[in-house]
C-alpha atoms as a PDB file:
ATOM      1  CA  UNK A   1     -41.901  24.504 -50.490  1.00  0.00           C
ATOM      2  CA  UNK A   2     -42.765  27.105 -48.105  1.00  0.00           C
ATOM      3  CA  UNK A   3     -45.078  26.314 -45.080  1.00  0.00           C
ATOM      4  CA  UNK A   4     -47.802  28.346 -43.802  1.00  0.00           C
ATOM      5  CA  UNK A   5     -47.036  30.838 -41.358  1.00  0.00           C
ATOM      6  CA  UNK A   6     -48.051  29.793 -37.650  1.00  0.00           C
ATOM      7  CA  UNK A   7     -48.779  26.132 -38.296  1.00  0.00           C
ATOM      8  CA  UNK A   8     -46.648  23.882 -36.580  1.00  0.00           C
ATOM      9  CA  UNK A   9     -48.276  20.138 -37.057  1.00  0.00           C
ATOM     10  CA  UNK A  10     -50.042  19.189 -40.792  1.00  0.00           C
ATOM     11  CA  UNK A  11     -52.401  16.528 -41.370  1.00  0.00           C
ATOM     12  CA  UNK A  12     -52.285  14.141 -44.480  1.00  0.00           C
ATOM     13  CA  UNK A  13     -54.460  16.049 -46.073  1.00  0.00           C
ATOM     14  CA  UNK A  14     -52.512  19.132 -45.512  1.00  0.00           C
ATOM     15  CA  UNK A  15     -49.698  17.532 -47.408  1.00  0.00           C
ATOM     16  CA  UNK A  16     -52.118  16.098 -49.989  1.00  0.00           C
ATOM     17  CA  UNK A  17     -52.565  19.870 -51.728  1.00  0.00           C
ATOM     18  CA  UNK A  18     -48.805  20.740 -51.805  1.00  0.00           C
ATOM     19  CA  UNK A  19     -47.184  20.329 -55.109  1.00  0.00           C
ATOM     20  CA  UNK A  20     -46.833  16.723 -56.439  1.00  0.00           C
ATOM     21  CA  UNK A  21     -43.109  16.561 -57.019  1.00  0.00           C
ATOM     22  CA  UNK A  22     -42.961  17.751 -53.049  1.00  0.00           C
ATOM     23  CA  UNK A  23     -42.202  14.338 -50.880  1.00  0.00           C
ATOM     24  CA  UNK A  24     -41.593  14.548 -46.875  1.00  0.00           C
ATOM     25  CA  UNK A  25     -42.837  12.433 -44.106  1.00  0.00           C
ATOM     26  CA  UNK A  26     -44.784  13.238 -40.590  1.00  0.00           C
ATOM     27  CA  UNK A  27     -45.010  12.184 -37.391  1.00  0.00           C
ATOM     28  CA  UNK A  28     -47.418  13.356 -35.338  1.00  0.00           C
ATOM     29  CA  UNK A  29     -48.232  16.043 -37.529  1.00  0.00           C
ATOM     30  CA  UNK A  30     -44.833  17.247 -37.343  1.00  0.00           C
ATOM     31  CA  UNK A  31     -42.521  17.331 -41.010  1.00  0.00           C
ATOM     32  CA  UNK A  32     -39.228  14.698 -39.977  1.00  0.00           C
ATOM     33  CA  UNK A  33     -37.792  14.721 -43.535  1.00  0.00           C
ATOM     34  CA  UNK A  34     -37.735  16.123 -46.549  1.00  0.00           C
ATOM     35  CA  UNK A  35     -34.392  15.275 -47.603  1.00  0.00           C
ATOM     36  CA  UNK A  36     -32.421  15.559 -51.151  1.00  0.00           C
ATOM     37  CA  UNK A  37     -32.342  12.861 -53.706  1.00  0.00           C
ATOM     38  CA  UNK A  38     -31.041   9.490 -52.558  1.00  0.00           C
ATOM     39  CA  UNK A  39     -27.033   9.363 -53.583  1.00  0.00           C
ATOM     40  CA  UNK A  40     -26.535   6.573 -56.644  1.00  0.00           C
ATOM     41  CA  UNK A  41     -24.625   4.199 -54.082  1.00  0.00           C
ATOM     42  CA  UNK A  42     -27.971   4.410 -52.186  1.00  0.00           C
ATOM     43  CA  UNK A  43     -30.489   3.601 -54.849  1.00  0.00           C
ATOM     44  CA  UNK A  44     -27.833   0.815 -56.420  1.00  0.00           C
ATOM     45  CA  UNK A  45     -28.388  -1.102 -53.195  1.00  0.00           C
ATOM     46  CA  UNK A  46     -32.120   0.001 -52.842  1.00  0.00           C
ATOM     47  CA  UNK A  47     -32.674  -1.290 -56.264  1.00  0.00           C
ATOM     48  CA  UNK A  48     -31.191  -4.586 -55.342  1.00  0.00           C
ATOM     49  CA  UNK A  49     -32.932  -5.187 -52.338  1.00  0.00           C
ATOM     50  CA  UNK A  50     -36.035  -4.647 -54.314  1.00  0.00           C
ATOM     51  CA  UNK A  51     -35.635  -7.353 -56.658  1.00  0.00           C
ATOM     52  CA  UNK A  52     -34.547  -9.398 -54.695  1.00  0.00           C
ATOM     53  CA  UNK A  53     -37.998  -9.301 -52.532  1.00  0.00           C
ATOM     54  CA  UNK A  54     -40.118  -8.482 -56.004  1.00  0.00           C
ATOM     55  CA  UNK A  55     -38.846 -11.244 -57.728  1.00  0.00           C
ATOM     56  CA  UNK A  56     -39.627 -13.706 -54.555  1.00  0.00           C
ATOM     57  CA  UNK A  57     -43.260 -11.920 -54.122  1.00  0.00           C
ATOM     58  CA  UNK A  58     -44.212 -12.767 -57.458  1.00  0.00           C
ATOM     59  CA  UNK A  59     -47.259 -14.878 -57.661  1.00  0.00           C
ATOM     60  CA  UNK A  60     -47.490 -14.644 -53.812  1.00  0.00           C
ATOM     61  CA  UNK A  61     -50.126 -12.718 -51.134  1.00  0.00           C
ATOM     62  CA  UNK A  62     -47.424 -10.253 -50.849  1.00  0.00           C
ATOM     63  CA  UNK A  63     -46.587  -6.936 -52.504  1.00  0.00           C
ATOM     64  CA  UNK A  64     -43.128  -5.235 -52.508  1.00  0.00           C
ATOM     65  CA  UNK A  65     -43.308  -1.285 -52.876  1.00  0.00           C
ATOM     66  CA  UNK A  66     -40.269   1.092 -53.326  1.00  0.00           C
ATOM     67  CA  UNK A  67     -40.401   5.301 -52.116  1.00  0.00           C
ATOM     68  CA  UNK A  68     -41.825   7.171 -52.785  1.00  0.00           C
ATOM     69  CA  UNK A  69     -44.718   5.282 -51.602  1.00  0.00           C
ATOM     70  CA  UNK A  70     -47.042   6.909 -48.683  1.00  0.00           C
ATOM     71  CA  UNK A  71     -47.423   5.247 -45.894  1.00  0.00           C
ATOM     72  CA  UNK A  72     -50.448   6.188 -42.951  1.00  0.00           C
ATOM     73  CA  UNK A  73     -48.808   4.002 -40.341  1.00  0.00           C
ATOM     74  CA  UNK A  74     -52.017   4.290 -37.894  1.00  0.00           C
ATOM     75  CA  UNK A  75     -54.809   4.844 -40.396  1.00  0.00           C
ATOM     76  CA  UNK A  76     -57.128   3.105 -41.936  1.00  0.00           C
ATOM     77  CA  UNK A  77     -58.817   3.411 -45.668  1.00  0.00           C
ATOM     78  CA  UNK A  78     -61.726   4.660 -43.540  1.00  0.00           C
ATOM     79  CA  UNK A  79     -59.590   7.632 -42.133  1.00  0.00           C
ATOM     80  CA  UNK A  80     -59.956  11.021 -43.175  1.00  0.00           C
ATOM     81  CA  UNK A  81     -57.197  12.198 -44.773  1.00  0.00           C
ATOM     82  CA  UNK A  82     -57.520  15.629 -42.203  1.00  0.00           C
ATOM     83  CA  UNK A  83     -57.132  12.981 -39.216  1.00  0.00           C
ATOM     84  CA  UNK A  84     -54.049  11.808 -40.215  1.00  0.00           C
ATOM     85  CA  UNK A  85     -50.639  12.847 -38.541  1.00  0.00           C
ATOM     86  CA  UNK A  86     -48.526  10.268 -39.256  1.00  0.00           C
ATOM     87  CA  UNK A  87     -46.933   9.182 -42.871  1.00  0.00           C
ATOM     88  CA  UNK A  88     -43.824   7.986 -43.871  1.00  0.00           C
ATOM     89  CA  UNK A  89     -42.374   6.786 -47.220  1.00  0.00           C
ATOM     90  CA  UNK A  90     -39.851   3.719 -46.549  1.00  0.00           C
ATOM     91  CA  UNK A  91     -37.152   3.159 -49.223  1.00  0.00           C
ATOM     92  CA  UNK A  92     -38.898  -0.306 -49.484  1.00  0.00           C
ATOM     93  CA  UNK A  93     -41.934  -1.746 -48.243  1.00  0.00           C
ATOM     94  CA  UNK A  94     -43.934  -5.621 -48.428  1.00  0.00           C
ATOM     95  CA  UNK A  95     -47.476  -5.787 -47.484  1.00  0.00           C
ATOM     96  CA  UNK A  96     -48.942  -8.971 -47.198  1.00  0.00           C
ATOM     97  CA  UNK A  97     -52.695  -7.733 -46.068  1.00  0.00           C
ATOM     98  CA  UNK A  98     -54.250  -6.272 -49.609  1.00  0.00           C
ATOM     99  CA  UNK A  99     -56.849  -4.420 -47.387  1.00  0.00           C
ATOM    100  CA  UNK A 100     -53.700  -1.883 -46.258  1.00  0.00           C
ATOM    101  CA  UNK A 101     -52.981  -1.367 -50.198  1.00  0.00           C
ATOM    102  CA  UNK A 102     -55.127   1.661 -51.440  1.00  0.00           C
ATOM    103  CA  UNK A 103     -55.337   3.781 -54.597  1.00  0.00           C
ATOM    104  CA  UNK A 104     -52.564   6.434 -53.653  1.00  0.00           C
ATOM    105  CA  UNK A 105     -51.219   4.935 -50.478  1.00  0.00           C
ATOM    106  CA  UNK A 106     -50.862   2.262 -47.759  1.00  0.00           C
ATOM    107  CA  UNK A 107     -53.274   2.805 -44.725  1.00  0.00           C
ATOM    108  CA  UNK A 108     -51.593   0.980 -41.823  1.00  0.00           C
ATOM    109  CA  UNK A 109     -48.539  -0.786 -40.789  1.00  0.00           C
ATOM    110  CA  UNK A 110     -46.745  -3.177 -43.302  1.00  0.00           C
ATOM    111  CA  UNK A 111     -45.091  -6.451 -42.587  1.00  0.00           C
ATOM    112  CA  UNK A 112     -41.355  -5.377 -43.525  1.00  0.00           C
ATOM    113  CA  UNK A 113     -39.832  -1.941 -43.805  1.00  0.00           C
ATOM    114  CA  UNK A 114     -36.435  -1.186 -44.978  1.00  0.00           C
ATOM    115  CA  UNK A 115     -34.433   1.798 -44.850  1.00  0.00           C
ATOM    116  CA  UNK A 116     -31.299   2.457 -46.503  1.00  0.00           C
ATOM    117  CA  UNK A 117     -29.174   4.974 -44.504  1.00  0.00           C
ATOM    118  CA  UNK A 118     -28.445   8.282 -46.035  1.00  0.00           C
ATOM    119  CA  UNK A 119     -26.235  11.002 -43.808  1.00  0.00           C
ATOM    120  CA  UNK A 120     -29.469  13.268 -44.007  1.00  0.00           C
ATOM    121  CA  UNK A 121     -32.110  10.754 -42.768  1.00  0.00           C
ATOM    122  CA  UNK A 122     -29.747   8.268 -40.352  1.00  0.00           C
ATOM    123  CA  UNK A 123     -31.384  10.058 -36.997  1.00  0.00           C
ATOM    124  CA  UNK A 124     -34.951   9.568 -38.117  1.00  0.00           C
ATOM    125  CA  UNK A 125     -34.552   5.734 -39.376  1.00  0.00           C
ATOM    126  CA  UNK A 126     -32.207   4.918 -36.151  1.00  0.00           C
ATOM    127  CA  UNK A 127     -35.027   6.435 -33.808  1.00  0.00           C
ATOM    128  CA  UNK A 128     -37.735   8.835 -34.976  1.00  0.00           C
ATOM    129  CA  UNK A 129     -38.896   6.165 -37.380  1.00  0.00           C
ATOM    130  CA  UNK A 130     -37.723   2.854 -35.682  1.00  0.00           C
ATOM    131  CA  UNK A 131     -40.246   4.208 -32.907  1.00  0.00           C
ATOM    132  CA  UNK A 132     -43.163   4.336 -34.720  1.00  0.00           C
ATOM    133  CA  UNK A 133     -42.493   1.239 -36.629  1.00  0.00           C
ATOM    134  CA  UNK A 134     -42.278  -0.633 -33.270  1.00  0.00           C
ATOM    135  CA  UNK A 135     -45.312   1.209 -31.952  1.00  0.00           C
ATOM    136  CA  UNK A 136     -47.564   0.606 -35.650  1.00  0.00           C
ATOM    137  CA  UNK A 137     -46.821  -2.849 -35.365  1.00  0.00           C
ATOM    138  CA  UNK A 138     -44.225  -3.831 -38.132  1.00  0.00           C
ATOM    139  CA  UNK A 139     -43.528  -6.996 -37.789  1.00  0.00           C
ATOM    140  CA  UNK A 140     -39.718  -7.100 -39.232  1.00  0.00           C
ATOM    141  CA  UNK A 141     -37.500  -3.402 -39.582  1.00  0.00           C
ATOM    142  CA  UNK A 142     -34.600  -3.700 -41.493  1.00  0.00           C
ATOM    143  CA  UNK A 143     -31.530  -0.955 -41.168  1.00  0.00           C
ATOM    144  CA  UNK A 144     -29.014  -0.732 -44.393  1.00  0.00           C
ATOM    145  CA  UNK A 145     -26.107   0.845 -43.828  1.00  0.00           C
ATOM    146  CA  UNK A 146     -24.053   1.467 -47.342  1.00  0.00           C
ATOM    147  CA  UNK A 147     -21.257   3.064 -46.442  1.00  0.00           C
ATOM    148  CA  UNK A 148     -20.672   0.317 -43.310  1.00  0.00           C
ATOM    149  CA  UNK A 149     -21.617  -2.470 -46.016  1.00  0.00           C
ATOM    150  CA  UNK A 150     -23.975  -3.941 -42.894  1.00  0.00           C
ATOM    151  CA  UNK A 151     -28.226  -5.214 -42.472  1.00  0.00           C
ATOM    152  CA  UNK A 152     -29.556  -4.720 -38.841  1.00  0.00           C
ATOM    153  CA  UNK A 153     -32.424  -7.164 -38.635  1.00  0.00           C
ATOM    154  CA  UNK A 154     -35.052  -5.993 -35.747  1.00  0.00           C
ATOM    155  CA  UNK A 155     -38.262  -8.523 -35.116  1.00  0.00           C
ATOM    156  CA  UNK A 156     -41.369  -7.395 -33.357  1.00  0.00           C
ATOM    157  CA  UNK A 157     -42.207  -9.342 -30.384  1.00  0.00           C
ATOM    158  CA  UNK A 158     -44.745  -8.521 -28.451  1.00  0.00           C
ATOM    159  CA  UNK A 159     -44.802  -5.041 -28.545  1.00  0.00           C
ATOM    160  CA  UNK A 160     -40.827  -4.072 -29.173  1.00  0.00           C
ATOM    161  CA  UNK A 161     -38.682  -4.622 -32.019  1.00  0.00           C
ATOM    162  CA  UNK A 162     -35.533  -7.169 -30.281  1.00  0.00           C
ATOM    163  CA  UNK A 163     -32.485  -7.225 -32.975  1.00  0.00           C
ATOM    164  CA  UNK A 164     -31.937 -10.481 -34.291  1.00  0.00           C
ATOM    165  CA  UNK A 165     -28.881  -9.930 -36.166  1.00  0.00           C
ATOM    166  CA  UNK A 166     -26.421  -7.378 -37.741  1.00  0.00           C
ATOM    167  CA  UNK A 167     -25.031  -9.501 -40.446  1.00  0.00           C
ATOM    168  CA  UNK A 168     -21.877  -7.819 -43.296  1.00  0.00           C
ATOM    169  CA  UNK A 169     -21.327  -7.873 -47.161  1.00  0.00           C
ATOM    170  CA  UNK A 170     -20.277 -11.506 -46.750  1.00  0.00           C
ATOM    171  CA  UNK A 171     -23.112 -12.926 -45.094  1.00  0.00           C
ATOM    172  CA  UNK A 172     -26.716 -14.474 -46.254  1.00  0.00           C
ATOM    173  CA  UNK A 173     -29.407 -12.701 -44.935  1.00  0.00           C
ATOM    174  CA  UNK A 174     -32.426 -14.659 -43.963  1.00  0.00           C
ATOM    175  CA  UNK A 175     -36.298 -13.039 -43.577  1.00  0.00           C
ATOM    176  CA  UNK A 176     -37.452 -13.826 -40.506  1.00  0.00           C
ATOM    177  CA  UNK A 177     -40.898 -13.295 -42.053  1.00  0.00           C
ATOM    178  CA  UNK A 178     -40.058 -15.460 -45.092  1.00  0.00           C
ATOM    179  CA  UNK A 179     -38.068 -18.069 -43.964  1.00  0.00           C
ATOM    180  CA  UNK A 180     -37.221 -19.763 -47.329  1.00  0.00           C
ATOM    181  CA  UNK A 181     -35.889 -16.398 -48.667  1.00  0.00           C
ATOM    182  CA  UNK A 182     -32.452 -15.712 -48.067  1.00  0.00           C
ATOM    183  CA  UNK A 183     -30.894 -13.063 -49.872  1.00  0.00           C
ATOM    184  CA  UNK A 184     -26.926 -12.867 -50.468  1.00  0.00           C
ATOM    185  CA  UNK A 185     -25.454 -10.127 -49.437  1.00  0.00           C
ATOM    186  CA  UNK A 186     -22.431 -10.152 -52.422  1.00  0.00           C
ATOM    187  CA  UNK A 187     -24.986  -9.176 -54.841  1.00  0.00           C
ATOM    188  CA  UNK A 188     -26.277  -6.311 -52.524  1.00  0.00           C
ATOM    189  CA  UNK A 189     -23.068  -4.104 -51.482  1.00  0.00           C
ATOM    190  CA  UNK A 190     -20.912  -4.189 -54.079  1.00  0.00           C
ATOM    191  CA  UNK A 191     -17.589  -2.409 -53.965  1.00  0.00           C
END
């Protein structure tokens, strides 16, 4: 993908007519990512994750999305596509507000984010992202760390993300923002 010749931020829209199979992610206006595909360790503990919180979601409020899924962190269905600067694509997603959830994307922040650390991307979840997540309003940010085998937990409150707890392979994790899930972490990283 080659980007025109001057232009330093893009808008959503912007991004909307490059080619399909093109993903990368914004912040104000300005391309963070646009990384290579996700390594098979990565997507083996993405995928578990995933269940995990699909399986739980089922017949609940909730929805659990995985990337590529857009996500306008400070828009609203309302907001022209040409107006927005920010969009990211989490590795996984849950929104429990269906007014967020729109044809092609999710317009605003979503309850829980997680990213799965890859070498190319571990700068832009630790801060680029983690910033804006904390400044949209997500209420719980989780960091996975593969190669480390570890889940930072990070709860909104008030207006900054506070880390509740880094917790290992052996541990249970609990979601703050569902307390009766608790997801073992055995059946996540697996060696």
């Amino acid at each position: 993908m080659v980007f025109p010749k001057g232009k330093k931020t893009y808008s959503y829209a912007d991004y909307l007519e490059w080619d399909n199979d093109f993903n990368s992610e914004a912040i104000d206006g300005e391309i963070i990512s646009m990384s290579p595909s996700p390594t098979p360790k990565h997507q083996d503990i993405l995928g578990e994750l995933f269940a995990e919180l699909k399986m739980f979601l089922r017949g609940k409020d909730c929805s659990a999305f995985s990337a590529p899924m857009d996500v306008c962190l400070f828009a609203s269905k309302e907001s022209a596509p040409d107006t927005i600067l920010d969009w990211v694509q989490p590795d996984i997603l849950v929104v429990c507000d269906s007014d967020k959830i729109g044809d092609k994307n999710i317009c605003g922040a979503p309850d829980l984010i997680v990213e799965v650390l890859s070498p190319s991307t571990a700068r832009n979840d630790r801060l680029v992202k983690y910033n804006n997540y904390e400044r949209a309003g997500v209420k719980e940010y989780w960091i996975v760390d593969p190669y480390n085998m570890t889940v930072e937990v990070y709860s909104l409150e008030g207006a900054s993300f506070v880390q509740s707890k880094i917790l290992g392979k052996d541990d249970l994790l609990t979601v703050e923002i569902f307390p009766e899930l608790e997801i073992d972490l055995k059946n996540i990283f697996k060696e």
